[in-house]
Protein backbone atom coordinates (compact mmCIF):
# COMPACT_ATOMS: atom_id res chain seq x y z
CA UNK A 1 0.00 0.00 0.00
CA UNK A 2 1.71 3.38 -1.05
CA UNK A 3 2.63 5.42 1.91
CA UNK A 4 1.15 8.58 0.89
CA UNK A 5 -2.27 6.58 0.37
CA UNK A 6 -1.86 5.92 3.78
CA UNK A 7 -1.68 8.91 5.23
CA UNK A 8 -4.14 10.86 3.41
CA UNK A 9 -6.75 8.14 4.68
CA UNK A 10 -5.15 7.99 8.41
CA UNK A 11 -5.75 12.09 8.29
CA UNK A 12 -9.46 11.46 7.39
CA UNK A 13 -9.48 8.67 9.75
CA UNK A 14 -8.09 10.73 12.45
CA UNK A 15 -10.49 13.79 11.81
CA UNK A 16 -13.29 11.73 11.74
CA UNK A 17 -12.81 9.65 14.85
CA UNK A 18 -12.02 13.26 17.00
CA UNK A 19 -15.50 15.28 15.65
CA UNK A 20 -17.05 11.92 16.97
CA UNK A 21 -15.21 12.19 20.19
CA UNK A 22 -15.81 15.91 20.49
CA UNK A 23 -19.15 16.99 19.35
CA UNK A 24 -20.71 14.16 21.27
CA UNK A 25 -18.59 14.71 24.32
CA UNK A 26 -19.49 18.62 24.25
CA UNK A 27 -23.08 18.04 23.89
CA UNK A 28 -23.43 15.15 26.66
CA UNK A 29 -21.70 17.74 29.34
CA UNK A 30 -24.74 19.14 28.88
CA UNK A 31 -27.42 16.73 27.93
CA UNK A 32 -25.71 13.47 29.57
CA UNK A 33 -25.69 10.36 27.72
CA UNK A 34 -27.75 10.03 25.28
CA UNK A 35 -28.96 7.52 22.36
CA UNK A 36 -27.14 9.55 20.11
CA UNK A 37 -24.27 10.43 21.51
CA UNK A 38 -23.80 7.35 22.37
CA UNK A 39 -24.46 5.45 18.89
CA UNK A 40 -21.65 8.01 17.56
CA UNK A 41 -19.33 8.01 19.77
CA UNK A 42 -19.55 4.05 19.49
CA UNK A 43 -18.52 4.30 16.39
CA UNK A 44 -16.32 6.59 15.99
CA UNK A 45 -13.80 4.43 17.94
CA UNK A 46 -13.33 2.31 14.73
CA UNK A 47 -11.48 4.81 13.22
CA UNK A 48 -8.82 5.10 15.36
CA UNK A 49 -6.60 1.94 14.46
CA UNK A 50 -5.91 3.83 10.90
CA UNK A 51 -5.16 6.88 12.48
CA UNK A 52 -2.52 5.82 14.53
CA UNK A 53 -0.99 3.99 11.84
CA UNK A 54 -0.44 6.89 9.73
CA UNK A 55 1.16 8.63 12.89
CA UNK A 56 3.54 5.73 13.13
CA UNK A 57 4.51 5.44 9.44
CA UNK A 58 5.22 9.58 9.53
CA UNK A 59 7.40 9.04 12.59
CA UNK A 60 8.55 5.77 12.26
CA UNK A 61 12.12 6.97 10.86
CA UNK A 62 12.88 8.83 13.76
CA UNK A 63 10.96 6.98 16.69
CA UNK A 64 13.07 4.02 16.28
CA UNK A 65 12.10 0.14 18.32
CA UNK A 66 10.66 2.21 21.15
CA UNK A 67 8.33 3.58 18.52
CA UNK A 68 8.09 0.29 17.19
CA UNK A 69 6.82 -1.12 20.59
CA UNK A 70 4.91 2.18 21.21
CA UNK A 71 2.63 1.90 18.40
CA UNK A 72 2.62 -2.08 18.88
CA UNK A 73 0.88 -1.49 22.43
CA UNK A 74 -1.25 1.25 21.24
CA UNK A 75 -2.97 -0.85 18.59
CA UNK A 76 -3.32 -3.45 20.86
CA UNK A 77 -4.99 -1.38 23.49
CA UNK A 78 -6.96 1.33 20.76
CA UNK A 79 -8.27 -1.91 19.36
CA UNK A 80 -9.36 -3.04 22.93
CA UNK A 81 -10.98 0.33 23.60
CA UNK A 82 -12.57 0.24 20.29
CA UNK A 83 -14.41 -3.08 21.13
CA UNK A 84 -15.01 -1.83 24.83
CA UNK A 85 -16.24 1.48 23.48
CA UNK A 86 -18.47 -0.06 20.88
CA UNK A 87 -19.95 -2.76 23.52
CA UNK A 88 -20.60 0.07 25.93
CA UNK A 89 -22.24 2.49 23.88
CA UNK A 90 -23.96 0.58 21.49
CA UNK A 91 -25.27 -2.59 23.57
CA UNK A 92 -24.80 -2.19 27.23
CA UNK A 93 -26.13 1.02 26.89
CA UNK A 94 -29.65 0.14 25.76
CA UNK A 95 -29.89 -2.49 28.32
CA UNK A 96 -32.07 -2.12 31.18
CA UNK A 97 -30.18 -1.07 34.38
CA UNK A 98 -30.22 -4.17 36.35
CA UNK A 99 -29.54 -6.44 33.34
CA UNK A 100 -26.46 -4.07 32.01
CA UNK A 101 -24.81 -4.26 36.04
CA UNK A 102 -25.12 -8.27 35.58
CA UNK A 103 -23.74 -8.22 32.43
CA UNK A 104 -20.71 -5.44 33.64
CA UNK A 105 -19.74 -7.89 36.86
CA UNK A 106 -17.28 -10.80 37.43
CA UNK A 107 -15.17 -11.96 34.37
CA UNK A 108 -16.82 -9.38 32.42
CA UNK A 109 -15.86 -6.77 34.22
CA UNK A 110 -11.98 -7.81 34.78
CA UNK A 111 -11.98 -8.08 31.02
CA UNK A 112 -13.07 -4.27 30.52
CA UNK A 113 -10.43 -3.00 33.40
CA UNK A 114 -7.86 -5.01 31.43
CA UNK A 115 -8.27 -3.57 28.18
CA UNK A 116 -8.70 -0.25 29.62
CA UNK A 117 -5.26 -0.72 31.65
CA UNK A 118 -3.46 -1.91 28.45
CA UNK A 119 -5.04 1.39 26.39
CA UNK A 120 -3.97 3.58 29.24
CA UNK A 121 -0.57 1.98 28.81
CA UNK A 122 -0.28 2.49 24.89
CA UNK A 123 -1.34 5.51 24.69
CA UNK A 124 1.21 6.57 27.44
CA UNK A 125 4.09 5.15 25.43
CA UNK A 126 2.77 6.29 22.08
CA UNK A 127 2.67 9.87 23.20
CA UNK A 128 6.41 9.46 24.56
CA UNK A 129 7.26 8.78 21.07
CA UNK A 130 5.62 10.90 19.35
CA UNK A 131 7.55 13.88 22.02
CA UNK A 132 11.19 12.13 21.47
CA UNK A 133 10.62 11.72 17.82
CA UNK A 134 9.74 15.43 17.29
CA UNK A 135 8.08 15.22 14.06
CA UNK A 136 4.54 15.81 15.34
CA UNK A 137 3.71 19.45 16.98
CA UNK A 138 4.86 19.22 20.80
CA UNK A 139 1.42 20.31 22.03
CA UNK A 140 -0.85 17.56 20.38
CA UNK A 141 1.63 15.08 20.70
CA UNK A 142 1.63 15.58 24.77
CA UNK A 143 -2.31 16.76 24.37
CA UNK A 144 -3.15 12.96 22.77
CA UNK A 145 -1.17 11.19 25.74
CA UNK A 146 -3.03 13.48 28.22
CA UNK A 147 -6.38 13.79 27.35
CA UNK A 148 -6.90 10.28 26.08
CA UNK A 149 -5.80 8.71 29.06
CA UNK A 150 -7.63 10.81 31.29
CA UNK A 151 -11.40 10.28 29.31
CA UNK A 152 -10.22 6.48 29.84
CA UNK A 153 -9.63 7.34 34.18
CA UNK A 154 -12.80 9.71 33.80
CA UNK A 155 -15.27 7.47 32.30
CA UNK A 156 -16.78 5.88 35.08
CA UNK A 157 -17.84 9.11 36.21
CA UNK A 158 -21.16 10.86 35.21
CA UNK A 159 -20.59 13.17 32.72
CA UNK A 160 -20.21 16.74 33.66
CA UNK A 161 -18.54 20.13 31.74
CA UNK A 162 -14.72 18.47 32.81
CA UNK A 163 -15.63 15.67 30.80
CA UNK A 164 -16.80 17.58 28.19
CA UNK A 165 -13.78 19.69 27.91
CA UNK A 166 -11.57 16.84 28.24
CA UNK A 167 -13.50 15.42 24.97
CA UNK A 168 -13.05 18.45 22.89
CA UNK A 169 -9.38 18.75 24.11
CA UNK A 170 -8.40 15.20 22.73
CA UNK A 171 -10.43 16.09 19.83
CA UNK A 172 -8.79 18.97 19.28
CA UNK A 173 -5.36 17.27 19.70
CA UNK A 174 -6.40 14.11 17.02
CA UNK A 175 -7.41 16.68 14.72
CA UNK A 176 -4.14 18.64 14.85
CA UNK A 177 -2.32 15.56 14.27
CA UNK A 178 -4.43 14.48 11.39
CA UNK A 179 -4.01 17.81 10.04
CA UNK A 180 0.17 17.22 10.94
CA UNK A 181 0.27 14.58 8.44
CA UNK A 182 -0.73 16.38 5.80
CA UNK A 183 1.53 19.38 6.36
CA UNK A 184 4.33 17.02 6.86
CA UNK A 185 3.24 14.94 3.55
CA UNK A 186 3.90 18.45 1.55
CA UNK A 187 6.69 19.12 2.77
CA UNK A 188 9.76 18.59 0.28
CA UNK A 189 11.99 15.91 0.65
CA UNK A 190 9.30 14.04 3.51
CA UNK A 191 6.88 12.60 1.40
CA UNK A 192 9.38 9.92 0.10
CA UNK A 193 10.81 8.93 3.94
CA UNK A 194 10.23 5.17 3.22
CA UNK A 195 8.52 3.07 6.50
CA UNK A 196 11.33 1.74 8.78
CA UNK A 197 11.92 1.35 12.11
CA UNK A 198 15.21 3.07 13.19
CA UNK A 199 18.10 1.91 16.06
């Protein structure tokens, strides 16, 4: 697959999967969860696996193996959260109370910690090398580590104006990245940087 190809659809990927973290997040501060909300934001999880790949394959000459294991986490823990996100939001959600806490206890329930643990972890270590690599802005780079992880810690609580803000702040950093890769695509003498990993 043609690395430009790549990163042209990770951009898209990456824009679409923050408006669905953002305008949902924003609105349920106000509103709480809704159907809506919820059936987006759901979704919009799905798109995050492509989006992170494109982020690798821009920095992957200059994050070297701890990039390499970075982004190797990440997927594994994005793609956890994806499922998690898309089981919350989409099934559990529409359950009635006292069914959904069944289903959300024992096994279940150390499952959901565990994949939120390894996200938490990935995302930790993919912002770390995306601020030692230095070829995404400083600000989203730390602003994708910070604010995802902390909507992870967050969820469990009811959501308020924090949460809100701390949805339109990783939005804002997913779409700055996206953006990044385009900026970085036109740049001369960058769009060519074959996929490698460095050390």
């Amino acid at each position: 697959m043609p690395l430009p190809w790549m990163l042209r659809f990770g951009t898209v990927c990456g824009v679409v999967m923050a408006l669905s973290l953002g305008i949902p997040g924003a609105i349920e501060a106000f509103t709480g969860e809704t159907a809506a909300t919820s059936f987006v934001i759901g979704l919009g999880a799905a798109f995050g696996a492509p989006a992170v790949t494109a982020f690798h394959l821009r920095q992957s000459h200059a994050s070297g193996r701890f990039g390499a294991v970075a982004y190797a986490v990440n997927m594994i823990g994005l793609n956890l959260f994806a499922g998690i996100a898309f089981a919350l939001n989409l099934v559990v959600f529409f359950l009635d109370p006292a069914v959904a806490a069944a289903v959300l206890a024992g096994p279940t329930r150390i499952a959901l910690l565990a994949g939120v643990a390894v996200f938490v972890a990935g995302t930790v270590l993919f912002c770390v090398s995306m601020v030692r690599a230095r070829v995404f802005p400083r600000l989203p780079a730390w602003g994708y580590g910070i604010t995802l992880v902390l909507l992870a810690l967050l969820a469990r609580l009811p959501d308020t104006p924090l949460t809100g803000v701390m949805h339109v702040l990783a939005a804002g950093s997913l779409i700055w990245l996206s953006l990044s890769l385009r900026q970085e695509e036109a740049a001369p003498g960058r769009a060519a940087v074959p996929y490698g990993i460095a050390g």
